[in-house]
PDB file of N, CA and C in Angstrom:
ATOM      1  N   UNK A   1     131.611  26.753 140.055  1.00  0.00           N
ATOM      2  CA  UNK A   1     132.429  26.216 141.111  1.00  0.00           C
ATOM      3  C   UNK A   1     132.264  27.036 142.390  1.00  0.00           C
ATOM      4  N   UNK A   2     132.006  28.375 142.370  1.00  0.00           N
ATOM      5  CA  UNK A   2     131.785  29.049 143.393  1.00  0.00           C
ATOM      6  C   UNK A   2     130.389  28.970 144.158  1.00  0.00           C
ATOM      7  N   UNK A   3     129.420  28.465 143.807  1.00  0.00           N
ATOM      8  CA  UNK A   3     128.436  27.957 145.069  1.00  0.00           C
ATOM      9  C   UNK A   3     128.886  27.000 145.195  1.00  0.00           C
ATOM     10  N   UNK A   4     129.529  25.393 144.875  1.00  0.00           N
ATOM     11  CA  UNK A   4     130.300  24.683 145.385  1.00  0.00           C
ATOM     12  C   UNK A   4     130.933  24.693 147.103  1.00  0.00           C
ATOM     13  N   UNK A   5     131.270  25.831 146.197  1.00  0.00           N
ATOM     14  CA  UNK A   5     132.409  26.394 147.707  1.00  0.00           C
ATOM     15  C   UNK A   5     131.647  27.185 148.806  1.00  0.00           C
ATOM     16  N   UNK A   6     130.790  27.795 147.842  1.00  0.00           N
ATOM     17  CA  UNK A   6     129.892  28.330 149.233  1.00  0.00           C
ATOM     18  C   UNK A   6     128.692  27.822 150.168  1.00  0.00           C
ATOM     19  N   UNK A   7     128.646  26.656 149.411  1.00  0.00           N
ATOM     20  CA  UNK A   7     128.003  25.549 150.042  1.00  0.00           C
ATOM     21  C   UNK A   7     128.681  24.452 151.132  1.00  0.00           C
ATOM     22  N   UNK A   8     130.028  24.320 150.727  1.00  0.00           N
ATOM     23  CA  UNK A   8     130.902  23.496 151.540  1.00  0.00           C
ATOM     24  C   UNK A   8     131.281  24.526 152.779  1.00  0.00           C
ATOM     25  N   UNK A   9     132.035  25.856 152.375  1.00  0.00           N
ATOM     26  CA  UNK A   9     132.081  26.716 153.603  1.00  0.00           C
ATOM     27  C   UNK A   9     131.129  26.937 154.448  1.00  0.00           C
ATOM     28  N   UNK A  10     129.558  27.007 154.166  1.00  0.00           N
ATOM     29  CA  UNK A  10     128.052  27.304 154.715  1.00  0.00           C
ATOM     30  C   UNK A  10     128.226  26.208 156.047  1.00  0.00           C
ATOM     31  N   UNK A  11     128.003  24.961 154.800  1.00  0.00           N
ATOM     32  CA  UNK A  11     128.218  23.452 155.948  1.00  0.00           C
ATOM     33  C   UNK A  11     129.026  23.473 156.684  1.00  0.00           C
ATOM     34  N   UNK A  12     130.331  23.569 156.720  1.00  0.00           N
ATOM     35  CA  UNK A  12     131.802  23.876 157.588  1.00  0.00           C
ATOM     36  C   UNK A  12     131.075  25.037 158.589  1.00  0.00           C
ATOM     37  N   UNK A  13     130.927  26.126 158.694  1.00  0.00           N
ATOM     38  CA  UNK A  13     130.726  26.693 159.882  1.00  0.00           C
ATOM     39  C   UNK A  13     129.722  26.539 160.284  1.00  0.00           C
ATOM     40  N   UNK A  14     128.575  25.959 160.126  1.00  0.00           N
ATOM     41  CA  UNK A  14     127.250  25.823 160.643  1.00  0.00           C
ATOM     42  C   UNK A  14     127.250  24.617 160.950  1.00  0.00           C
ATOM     43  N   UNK A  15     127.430  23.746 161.045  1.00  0.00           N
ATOM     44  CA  UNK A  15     127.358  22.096 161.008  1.00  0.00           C
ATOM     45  C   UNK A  15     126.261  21.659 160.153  1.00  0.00           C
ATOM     46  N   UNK A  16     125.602  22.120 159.114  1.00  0.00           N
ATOM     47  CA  UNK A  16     124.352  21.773 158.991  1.00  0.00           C
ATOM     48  C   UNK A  16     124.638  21.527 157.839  1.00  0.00           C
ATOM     49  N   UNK A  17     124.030  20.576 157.118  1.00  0.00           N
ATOM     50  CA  UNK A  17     123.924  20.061 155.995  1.00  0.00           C
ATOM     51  C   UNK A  17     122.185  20.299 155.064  1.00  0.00           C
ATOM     52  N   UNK A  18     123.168  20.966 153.367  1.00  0.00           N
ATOM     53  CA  UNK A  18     122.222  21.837 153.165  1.00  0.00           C
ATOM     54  C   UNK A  18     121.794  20.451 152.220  1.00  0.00           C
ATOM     55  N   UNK A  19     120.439  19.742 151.966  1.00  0.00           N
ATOM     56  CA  UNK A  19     119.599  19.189 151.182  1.00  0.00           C
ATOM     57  C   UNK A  19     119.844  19.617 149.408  1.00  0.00           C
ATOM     58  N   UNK A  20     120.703  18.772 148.865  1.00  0.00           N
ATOM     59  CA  UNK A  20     121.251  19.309 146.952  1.00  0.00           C
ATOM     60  C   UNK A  20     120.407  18.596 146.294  1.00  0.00           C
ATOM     61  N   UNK A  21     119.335  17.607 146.293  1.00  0.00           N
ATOM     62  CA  UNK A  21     118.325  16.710 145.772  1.00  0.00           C
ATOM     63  C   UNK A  21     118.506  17.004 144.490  1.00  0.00           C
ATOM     64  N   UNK A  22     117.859  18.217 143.966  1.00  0.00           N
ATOM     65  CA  UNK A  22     117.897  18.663 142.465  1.00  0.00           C
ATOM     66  C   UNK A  22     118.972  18.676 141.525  1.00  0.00           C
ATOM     67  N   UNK A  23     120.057  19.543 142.733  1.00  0.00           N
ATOM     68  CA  UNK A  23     121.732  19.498 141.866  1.00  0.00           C
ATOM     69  C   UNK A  23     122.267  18.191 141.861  1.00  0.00           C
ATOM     70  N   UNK A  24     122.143  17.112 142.865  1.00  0.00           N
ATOM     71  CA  UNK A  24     122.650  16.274 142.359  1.00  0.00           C
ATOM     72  C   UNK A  24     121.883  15.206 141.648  1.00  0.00           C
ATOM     73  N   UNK A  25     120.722  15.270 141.592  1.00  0.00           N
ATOM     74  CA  UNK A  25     119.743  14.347 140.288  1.00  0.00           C
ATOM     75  C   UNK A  25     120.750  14.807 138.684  1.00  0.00           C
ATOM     76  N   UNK A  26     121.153  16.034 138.966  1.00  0.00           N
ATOM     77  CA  UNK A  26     121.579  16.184 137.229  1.00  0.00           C
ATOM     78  C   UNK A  26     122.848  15.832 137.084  1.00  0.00           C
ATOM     79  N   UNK A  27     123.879  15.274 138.326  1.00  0.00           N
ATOM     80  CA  UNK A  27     124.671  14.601 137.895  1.00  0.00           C
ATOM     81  C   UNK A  27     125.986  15.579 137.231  1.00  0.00           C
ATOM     82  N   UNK A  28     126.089  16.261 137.246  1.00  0.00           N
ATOM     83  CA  UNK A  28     126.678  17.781 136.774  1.00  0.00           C
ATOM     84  C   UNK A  28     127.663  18.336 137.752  1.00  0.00           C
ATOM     85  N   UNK A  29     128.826  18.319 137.491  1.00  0.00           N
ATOM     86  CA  UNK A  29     129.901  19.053 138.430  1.00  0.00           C
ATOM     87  C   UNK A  29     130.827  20.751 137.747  1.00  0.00           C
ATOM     88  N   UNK A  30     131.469  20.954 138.187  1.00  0.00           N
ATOM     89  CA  UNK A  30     132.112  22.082 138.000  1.00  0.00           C
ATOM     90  C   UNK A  30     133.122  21.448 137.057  1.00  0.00           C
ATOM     91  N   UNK A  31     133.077  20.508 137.236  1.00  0.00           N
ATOM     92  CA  UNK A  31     134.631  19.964 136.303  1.00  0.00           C
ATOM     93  C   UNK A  31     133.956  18.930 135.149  1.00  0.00           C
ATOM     94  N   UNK A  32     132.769  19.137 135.150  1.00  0.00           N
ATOM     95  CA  UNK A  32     132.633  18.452 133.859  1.00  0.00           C
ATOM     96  C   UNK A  32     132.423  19.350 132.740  1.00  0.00           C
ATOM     97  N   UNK A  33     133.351  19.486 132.120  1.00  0.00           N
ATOM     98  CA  UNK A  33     133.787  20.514 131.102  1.00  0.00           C
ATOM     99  C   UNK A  33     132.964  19.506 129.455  1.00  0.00           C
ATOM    100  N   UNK A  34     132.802  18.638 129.588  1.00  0.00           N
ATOM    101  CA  UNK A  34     132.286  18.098 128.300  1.00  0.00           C
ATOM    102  C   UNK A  34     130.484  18.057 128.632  1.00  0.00           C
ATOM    103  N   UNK A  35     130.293  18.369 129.581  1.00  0.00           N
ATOM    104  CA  UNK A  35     128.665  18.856 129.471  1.00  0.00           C
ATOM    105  C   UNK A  35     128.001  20.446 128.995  1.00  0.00           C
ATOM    106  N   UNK A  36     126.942  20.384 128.383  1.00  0.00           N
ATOM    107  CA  UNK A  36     126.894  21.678 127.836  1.00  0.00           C
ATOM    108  C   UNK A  36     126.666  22.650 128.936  1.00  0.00           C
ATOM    109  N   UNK A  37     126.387  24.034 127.962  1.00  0.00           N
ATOM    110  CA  UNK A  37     126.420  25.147 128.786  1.00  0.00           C
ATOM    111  C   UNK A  37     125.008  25.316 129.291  1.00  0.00           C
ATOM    112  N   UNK A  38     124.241  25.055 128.825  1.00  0.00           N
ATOM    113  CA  UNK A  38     122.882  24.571 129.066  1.00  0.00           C
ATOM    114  C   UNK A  38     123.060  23.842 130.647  1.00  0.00           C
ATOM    115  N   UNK A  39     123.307  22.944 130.377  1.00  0.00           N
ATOM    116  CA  UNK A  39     123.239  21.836 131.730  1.00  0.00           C
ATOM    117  C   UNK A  39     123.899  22.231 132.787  1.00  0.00           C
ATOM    118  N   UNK A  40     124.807  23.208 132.819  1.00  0.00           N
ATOM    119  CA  UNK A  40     125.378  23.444 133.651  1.00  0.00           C
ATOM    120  C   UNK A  40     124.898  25.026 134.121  1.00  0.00           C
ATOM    121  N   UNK A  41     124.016  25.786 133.337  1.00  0.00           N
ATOM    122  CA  UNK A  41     123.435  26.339 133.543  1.00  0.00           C
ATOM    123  C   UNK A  41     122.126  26.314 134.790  1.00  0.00           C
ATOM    124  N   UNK A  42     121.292  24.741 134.062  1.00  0.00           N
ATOM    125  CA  UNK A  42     120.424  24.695 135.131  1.00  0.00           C
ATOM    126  C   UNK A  42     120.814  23.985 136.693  1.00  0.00           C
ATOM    127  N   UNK A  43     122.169  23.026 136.101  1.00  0.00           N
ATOM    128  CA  UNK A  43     122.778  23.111 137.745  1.00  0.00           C
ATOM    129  C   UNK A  43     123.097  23.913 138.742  1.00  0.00           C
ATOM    130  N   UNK A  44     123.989  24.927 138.073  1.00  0.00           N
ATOM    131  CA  UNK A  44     124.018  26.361 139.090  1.00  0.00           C
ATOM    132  C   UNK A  44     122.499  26.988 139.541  1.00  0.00           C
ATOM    133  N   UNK A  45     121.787  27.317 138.682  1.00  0.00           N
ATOM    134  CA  UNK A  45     120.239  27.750 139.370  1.00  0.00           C
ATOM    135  C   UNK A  45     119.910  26.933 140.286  1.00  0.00           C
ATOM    136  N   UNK A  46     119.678  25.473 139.977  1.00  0.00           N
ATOM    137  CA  UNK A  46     119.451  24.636 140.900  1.00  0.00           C
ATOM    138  C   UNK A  46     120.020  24.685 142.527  1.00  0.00           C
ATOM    139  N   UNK A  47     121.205  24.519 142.356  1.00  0.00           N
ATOM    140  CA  UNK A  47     122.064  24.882 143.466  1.00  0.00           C
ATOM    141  C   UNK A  47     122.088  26.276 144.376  1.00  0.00           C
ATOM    142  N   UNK A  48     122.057  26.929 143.305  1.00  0.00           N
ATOM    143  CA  UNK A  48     121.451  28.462 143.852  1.00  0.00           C
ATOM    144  C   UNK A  48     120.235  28.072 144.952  1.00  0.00           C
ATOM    145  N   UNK A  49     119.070  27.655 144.229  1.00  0.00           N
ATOM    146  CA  UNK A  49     118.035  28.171 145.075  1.00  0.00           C
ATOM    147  C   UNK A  49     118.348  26.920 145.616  1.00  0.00           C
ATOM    148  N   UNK A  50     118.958  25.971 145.622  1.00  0.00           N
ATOM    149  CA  UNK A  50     118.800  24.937 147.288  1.00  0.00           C
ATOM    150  C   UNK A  50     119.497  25.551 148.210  1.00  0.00           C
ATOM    151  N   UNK A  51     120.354  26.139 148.392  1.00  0.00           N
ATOM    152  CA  UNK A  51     121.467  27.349 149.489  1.00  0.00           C
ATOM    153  C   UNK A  51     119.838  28.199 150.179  1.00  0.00           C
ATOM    154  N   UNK A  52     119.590  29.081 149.051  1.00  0.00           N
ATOM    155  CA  UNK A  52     118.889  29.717 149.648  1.00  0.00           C
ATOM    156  C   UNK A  52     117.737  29.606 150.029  1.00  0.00           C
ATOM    157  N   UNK A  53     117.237  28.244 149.881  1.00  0.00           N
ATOM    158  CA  UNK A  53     115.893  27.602 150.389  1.00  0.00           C
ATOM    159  C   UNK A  53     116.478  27.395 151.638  1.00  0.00           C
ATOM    160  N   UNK A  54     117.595  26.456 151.846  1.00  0.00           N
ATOM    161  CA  UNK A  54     118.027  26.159 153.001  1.00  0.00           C
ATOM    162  C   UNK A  54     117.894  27.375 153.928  1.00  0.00           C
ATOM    163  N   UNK A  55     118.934  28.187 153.711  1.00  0.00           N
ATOM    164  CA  UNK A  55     118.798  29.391 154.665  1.00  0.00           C
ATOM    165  C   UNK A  55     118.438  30.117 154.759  1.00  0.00           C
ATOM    166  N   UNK A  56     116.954  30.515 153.967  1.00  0.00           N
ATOM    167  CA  UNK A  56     115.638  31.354 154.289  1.00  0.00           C
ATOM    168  C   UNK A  56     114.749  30.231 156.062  1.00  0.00           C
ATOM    169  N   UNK A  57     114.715  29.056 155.681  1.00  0.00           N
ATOM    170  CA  UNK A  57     113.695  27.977 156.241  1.00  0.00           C
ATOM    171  C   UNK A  57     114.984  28.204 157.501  1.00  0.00           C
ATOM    172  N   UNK A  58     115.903  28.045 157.569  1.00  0.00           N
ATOM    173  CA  UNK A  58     116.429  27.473 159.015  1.00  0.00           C
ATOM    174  C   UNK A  58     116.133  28.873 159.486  1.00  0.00           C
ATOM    175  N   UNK A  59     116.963  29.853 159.354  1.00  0.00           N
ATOM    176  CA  UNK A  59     117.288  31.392 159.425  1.00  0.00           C
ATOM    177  C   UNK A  59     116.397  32.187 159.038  1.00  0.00           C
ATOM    178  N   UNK A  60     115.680  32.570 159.189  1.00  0.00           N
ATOM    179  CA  UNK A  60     114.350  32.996 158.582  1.00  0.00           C
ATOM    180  C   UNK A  60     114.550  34.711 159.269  1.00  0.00           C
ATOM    181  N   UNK A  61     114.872  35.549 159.091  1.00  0.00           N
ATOM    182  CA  UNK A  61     115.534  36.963 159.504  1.00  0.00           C
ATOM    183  C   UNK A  61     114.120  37.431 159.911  1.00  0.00           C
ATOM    184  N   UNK A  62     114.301  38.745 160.914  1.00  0.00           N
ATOM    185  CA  UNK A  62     113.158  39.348 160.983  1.00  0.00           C
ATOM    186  C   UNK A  62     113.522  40.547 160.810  1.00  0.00           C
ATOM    187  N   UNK A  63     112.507  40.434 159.849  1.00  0.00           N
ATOM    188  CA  UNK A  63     112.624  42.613 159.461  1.00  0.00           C
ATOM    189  C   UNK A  63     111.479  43.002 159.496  1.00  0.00           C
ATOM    190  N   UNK A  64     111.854  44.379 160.644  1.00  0.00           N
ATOM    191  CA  UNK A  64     110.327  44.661 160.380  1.00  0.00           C
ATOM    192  C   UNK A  64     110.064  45.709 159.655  1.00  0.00           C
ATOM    193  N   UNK A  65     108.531  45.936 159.702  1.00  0.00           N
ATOM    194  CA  UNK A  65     108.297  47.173 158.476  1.00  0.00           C
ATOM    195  C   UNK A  65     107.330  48.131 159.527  1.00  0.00           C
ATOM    196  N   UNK A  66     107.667  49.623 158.887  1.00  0.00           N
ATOM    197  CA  UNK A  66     106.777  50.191 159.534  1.00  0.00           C
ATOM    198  C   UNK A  66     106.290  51.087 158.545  1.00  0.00           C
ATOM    199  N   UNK A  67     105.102  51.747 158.541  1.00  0.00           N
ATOM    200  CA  UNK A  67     104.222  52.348 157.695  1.00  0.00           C
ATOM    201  C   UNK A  67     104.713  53.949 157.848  1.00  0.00           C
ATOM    202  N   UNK A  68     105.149  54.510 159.237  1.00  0.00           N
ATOM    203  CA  UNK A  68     105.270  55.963 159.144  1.00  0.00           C
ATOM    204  C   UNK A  68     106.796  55.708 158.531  1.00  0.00           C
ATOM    205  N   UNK A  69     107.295  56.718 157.467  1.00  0.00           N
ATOM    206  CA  UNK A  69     108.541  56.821 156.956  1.00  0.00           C
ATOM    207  C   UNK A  69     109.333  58.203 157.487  1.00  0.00           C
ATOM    208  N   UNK A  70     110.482  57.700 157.240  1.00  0.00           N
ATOM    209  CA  UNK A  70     111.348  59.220 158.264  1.00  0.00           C
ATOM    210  C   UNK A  70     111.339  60.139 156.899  1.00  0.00           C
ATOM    211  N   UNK A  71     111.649  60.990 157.656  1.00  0.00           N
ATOM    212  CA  UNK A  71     111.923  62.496 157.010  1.00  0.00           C
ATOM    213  C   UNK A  71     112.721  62.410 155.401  1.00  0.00           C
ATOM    214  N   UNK A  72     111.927  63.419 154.592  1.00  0.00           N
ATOM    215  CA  UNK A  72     111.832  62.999 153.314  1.00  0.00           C
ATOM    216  C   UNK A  72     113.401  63.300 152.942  1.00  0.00           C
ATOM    217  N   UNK A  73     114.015  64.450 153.573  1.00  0.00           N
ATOM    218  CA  UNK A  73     115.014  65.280 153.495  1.00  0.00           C
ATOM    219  C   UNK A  73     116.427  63.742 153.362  1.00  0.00           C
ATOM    220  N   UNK A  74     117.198  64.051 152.607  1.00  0.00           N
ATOM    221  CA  UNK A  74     118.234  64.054 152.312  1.00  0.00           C
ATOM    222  C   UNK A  74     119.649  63.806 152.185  1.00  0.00           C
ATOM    223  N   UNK A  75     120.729  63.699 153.204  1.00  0.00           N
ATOM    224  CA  UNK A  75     121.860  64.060 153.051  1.00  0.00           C
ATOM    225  C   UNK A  75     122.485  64.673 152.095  1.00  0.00           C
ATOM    226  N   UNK A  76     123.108  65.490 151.466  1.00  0.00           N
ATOM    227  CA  UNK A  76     123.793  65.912 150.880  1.00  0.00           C
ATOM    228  C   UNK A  76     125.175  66.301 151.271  1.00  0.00           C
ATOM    229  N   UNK A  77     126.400  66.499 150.670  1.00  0.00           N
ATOM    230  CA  UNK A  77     127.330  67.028 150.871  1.00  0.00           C
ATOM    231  C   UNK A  77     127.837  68.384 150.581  1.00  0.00           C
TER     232      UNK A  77
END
């Protein structure tokens, strides 16, 4: 139920509507308690990676990398 929600909140502040093709081909909700654990298993994955397909492709972050690394040393207390 909780990507549910974090899918509806995502949409709510972004205006954007995230593409569920896969999650909803299986027909599978949070409240269908008489489907197995199996099935509702591969719905959540499903759902998982459509969120984060979505917002890798729109949002696509930039990080960069650099080859010299800082100082090997530490913090300690």
């Amino acid at each position: 139920m909780l990507l549910v929600h974090v899918r509806k909140y995502y949409e709510n502040i972004t205006s954007e509507e995230i593409q569920t093709e896969r999650y909803n081909s299986l027909h599978i909700s949070p409240v269908h308690i008489h489907k197995n654990k199996v099935s509702h298993k591969k719905a959540i994955l499903a759902l998982g990676d459509e969120i984060v397909h979505h917002i890798r492709t729109n949002h696509n972050p930039f990080v960069e990398y650099r080859l010299e690394m800082p100082s090997e040393r530490v913090a300690t207390e």
